[in-house]
Protein backbone atom coordinates (compact mmCIF):
# COMPACT_ATOMS: atom_id res chain seq x y z
CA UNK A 1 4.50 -7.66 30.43
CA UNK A 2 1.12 -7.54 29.33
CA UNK A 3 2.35 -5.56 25.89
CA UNK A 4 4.89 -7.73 25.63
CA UNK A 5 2.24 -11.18 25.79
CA UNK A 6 -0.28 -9.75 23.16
CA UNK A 7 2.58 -8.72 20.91
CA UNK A 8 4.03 -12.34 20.96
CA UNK A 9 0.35 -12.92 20.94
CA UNK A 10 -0.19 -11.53 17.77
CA UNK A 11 2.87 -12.53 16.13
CA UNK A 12 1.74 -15.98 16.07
CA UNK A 13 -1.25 -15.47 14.75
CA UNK A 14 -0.02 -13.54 11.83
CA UNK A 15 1.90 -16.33 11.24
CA UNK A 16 -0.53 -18.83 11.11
CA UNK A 17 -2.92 -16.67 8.81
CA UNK A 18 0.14 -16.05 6.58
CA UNK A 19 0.23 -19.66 6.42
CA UNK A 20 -3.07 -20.08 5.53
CA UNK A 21 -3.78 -17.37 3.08
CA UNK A 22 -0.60 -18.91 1.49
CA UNK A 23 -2.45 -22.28 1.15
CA UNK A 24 -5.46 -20.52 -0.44
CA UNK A 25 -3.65 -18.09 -2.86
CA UNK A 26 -0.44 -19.08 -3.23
CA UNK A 27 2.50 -17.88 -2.89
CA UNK A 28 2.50 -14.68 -5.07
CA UNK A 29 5.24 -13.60 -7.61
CA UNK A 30 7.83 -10.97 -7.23
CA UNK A 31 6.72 -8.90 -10.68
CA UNK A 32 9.38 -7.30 -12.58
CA UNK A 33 10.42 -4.16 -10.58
CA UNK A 34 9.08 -0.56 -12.43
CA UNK A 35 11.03 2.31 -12.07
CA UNK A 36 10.55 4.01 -9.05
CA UNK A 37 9.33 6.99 -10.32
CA UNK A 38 6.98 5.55 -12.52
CA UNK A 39 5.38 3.60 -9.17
CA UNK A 40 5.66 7.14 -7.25
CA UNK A 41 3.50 8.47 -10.02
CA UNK A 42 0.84 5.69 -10.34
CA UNK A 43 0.99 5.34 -6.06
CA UNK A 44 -0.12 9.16 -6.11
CA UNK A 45 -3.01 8.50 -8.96
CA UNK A 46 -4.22 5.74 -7.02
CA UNK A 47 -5.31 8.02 -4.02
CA UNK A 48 -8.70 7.42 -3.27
CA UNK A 49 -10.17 5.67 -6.52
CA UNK A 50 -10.05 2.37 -7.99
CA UNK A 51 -7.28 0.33 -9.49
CA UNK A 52 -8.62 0.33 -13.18
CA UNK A 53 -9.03 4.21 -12.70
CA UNK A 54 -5.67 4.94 -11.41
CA UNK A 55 -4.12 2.39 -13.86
CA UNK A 56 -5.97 4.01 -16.88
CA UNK A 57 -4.84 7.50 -15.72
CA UNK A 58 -1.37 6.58 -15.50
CA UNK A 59 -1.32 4.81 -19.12
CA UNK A 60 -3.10 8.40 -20.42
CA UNK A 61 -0.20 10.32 -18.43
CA UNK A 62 2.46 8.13 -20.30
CA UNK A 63 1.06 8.30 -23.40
CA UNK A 64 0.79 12.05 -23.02
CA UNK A 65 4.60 12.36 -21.70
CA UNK A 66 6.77 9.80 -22.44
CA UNK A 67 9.52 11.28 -20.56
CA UNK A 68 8.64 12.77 -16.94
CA UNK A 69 10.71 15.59 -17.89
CA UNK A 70 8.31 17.10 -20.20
CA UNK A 71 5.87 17.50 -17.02
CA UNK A 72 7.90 19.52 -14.98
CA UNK A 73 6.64 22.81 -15.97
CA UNK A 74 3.82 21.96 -17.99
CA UNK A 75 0.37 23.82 -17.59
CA UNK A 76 -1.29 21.98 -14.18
CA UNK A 77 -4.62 22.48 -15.92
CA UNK A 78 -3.49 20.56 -18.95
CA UNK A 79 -2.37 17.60 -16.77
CA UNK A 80 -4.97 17.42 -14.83
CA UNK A 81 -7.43 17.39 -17.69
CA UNK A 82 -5.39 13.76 -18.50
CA UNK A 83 -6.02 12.30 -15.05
CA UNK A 84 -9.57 13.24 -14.71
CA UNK A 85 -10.65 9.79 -14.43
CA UNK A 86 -8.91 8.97 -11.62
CA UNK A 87 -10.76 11.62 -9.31
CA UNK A 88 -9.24 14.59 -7.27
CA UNK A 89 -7.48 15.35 -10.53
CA UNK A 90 -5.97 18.92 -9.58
CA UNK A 91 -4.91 17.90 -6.30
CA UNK A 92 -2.73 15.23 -7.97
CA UNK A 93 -1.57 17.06 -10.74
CA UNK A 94 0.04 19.72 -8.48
CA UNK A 95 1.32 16.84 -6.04
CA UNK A 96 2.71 14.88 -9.37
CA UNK A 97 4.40 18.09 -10.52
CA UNK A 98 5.64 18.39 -7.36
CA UNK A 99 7.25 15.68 -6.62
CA UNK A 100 8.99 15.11 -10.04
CA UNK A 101 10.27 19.20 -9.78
CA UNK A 102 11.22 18.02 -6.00
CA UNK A 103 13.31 14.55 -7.35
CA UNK A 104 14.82 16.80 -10.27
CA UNK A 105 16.09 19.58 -8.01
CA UNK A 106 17.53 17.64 -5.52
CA UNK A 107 19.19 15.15 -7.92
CA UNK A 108 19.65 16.98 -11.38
CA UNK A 109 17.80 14.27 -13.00
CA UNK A 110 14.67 12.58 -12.78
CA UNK A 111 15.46 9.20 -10.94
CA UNK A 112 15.01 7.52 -7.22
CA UNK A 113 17.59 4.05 -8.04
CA UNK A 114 19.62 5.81 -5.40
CA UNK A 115 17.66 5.13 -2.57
CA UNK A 116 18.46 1.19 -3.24
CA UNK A 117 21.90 2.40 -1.73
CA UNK A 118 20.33 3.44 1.63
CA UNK A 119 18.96 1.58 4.23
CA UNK A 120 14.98 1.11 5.08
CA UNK A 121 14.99 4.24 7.23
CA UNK A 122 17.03 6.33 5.11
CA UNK A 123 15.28 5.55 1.99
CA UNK A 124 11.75 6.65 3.63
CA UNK A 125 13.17 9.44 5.53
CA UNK A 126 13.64 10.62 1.85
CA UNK A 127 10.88 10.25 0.27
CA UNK A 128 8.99 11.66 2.97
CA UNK A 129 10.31 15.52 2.20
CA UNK A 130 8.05 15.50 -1.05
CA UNK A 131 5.08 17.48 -0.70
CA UNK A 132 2.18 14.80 -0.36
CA UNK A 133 3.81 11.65 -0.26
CA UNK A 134 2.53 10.12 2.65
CA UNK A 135 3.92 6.70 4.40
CA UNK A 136 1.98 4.23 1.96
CA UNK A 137 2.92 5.83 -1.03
CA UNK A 138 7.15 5.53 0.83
CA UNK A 139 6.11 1.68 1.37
CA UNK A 140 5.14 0.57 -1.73
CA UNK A 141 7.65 2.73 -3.90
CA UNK A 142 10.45 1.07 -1.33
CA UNK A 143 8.32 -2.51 -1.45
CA UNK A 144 7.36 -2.84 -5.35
CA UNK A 145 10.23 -0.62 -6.94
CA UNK A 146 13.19 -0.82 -4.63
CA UNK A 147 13.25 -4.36 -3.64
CA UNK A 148 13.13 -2.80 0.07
CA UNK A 149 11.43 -4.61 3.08
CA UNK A 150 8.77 -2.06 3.72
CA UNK A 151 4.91 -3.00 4.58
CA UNK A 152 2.42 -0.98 2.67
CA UNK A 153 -1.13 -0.66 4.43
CA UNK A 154 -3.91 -0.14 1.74
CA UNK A 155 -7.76 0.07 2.55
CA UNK A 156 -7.89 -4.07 2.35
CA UNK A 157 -4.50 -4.45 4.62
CA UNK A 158 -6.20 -2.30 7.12
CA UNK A 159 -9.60 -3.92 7.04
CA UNK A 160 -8.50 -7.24 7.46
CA UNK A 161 -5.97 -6.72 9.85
CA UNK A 162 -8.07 -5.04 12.31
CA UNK A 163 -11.30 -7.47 11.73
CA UNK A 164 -8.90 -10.44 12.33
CA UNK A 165 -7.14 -8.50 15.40
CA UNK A 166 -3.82 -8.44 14.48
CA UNK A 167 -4.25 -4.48 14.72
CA UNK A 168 -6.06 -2.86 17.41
CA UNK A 169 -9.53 -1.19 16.54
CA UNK A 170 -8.33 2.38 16.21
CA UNK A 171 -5.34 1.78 14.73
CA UNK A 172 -4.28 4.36 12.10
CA UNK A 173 -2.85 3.20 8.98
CA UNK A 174 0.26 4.72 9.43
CA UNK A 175 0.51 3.13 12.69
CA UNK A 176 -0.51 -0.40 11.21
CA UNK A 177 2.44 -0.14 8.98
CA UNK A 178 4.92 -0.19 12.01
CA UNK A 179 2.56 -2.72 13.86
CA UNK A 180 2.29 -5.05 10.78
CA UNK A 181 5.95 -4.76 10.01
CA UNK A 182 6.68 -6.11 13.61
CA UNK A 183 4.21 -8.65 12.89
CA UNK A 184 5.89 -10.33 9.71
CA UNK A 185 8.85 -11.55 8.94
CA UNK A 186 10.61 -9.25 6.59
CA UNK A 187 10.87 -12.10 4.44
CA UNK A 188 7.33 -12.33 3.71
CA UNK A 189 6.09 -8.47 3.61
CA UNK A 190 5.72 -9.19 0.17
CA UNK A 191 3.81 -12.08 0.08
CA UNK A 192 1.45 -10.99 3.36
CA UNK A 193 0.83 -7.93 1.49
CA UNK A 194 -0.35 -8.80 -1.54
CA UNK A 195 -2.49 -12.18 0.16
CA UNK A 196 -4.07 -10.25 2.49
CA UNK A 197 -4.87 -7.38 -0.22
CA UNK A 198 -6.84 -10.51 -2.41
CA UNK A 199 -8.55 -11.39 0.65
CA UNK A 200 -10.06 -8.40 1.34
CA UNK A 201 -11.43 -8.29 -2.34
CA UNK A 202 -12.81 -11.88 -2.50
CA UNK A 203 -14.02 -12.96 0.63
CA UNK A 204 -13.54 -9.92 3.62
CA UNK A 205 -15.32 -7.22 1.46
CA UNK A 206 -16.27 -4.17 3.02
CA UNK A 207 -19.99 -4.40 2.51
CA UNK A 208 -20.90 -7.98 3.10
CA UNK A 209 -18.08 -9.88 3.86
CA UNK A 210 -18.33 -13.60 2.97
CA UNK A 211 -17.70 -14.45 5.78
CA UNK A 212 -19.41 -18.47 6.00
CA UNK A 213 -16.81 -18.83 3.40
CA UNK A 214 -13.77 -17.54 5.28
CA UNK A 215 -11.12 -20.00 6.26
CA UNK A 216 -9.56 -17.50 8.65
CA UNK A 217 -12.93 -16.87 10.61
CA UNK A 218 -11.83 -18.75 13.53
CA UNK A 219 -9.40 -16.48 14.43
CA UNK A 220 -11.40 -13.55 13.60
CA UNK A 221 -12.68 -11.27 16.28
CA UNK A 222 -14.81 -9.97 14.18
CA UNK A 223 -16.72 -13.16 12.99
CA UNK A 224 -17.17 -14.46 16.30
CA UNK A 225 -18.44 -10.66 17.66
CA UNK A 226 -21.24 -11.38 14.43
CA UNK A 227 -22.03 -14.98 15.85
CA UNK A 228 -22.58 -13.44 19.47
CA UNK A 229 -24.82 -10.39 18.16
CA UNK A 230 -27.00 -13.03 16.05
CA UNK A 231 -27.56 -15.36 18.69
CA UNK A 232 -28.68 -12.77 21.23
């Protein structure tokens, strides 16, 4: 019973900060789909850098090999030297490699537009035999490429869901995915996503959140845990 209060608990508070975040930025819009591969590729650059590094290593990829095909048994060295600016550049060569040689074995050609045939579970269930794609990567392929309702947890998702208490402290973010997802309506995955991800980069930073500025801060664990600390 007591599970079963803080879920319903928590359901209605990610409702009203959906709402609210909403008010603040919008409601954001669906972009054009990419191919799936192409988002599998620049999910796996992304790994533990920046946006504008992963997005400039995945333009020097493409401009390198305009067809994926070409990469399937080129020199790992040689692609690597292309992503360097995205960090951990021979790890994600060989997991690149990898998972284009795993989509173009299993398939006989280089494409995922199948999945959009399967349901949520199949789909991910999937993805998730290729070497190094982990559960984010599955979300956001499924979310930004497939049109699927699948809830990606980033660095920012996870941040601000746990400072606002909609996740529990020591939630993993694999687990937040399933938490979150039975959080939000599937409906607005997209649109919870991508607010709270601009949230977490304007106002509940990592290093000095803003947090006098916040408009979710009275729901927000975390905020009122700072008032208590300064006032004792």
């Amino acid at each position: 019973m007591i599970e079963m209060a803080v879920a319903s608990q928590r359901r209605r508070k990610a409702e009203s900060v959906g709402k609210i975040l909403l008010s603040i930025y919008g409601r954001p819009r669906v972009m054009r789909r990419a191919d799936p591969v192409d988002t599998l590729v620049e999910t796996i650059l992304s790994q533990n850098t920046t946006d504008l590094n992963s997005h400039k290593s995945f333009h020097a990829l493409k401009r390198a090999y305009p067809s994926w095909h070409r990469l399937l048994d080129e020199d790992t060295h040689r692609v690597a030297a292309i992503i360097r600016s995205g960090g951990l550049a021979d790890l994600k060569a060989e997991r690149i490699q990898g998972a284009l040689r795993h989509i173009n074995d299993s398939r006989g050609r280089l494409e995922l537009d199948f999945l959009r045939e399967m349901s949520v579970v199949e789909a991910d269930e999937w993805l998730s035999r290729i070497k190094g794609v982990g559960p984010k990567t599955r979300a956001i392929v499924m979310l930004f490429s497939l049109g699927m309702p699948a809830f990606p947890v980033d660095t920012h998702v996870h941040r601000v869901s746990r400072r606002l208490g909609l996740i529990g402290d020591k939630v993993s973010r694999e687990k937040a995915q399933e938490e979150l997802a039975q959080l939000v309506p599937e409906r607005e995955f997209y649109a919870f996503h991508i607010n709270l991800i601009e949230h977490g980069r304007r106002v509940c930073r990592a290093r000095s959140p803003l947090c006098h500025e916040c408009r979710l801060r009275d729901k927000c664990p975390h905020y009122a845990s700072l008032m208590r600390q300064a006032q004792s």
